[in-house]
Protein backbone atom coordinates (compact mmCIF):
# COMPACT_ATOMS: atom_id res chain seq x y z
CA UNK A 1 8.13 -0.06 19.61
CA UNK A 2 7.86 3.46 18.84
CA UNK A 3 10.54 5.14 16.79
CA UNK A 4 11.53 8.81 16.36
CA UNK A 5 9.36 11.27 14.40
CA UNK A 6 10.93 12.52 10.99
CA UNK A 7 11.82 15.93 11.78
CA UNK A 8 14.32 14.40 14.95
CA UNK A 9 15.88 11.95 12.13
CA UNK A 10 19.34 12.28 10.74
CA UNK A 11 19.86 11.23 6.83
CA UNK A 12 20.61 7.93 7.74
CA UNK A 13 18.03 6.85 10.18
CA UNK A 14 15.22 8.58 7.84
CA UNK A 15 15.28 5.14 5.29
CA UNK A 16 13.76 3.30 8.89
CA UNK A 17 12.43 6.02 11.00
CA UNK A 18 10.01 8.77 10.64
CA UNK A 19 6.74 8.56 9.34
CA UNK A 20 5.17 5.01 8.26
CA UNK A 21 2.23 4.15 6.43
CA UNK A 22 -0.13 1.49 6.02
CA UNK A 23 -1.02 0.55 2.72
CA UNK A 24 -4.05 -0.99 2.55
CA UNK A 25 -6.43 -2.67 -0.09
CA UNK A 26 -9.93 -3.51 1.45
CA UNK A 27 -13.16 -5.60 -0.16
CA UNK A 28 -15.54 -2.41 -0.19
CA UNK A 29 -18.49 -4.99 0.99
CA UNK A 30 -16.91 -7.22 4.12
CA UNK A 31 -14.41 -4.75 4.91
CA UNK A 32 -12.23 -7.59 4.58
CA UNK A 33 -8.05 -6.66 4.70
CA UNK A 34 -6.80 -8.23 1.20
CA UNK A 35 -3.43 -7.07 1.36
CA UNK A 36 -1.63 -4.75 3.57
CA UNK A 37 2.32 -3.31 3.26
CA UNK A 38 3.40 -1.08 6.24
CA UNK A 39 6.31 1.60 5.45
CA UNK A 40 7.09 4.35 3.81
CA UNK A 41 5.44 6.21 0.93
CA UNK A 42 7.56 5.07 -1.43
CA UNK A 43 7.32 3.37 -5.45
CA UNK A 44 8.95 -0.11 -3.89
CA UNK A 45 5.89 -0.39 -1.34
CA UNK A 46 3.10 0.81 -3.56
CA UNK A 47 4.69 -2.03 -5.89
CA UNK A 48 4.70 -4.61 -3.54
CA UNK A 49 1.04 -3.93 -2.48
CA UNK A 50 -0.27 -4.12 -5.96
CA UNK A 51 1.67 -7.09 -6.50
CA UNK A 52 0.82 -9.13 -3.58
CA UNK A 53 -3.19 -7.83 -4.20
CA UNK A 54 -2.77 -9.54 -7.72
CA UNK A 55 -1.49 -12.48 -7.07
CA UNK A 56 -4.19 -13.11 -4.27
CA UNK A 57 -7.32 -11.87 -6.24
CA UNK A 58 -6.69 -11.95 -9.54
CA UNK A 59 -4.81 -15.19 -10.83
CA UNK A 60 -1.44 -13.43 -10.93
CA UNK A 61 -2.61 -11.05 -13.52
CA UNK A 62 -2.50 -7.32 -12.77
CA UNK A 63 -5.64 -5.22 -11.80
CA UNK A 64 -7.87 -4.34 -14.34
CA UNK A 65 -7.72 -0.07 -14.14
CA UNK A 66 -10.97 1.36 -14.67
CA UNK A 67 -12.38 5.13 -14.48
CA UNK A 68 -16.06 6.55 -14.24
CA UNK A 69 -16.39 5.50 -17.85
CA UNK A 70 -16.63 1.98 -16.70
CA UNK A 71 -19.39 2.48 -13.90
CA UNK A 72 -21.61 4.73 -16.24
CA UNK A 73 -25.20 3.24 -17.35
């Protein structure tokens, strides 16, 4: 179950080993898990998340990006 920390990895065991994240995108009111990609830190995962969170919440269509501009009264 448990693997090696990063620092004890060689080059070729560091693409599976080492540290591992969860990425995680929750509904802010239930606290409800919408998606969730374990792994490393990497483009490919952050990817994946978004994509997987669009095609479950938003009719396949990416997430509209907003900014403090969009929450202002």
């Amino acid at each position: 179950m448990w693997g090696k920390k990063e620092v004890n990895c060689n080059e070729e065991e560091k693409r599976d080993c080492g540290s591992q994240w969860d990425h995680v995108v929750l509904d802010v009111e239930s606290r409800a898990i919408i998606s969730m990609v374990c792994g490393k830190r990497t483009k490919e995962n952050t990817e994946e998340l978004i994509g997987d969170f669009a095609s479950r919440a938003n009719d396949g269509k990416p997430p509209y990006p907003f900014g403090a501009q969009d929450s202002a009264p």
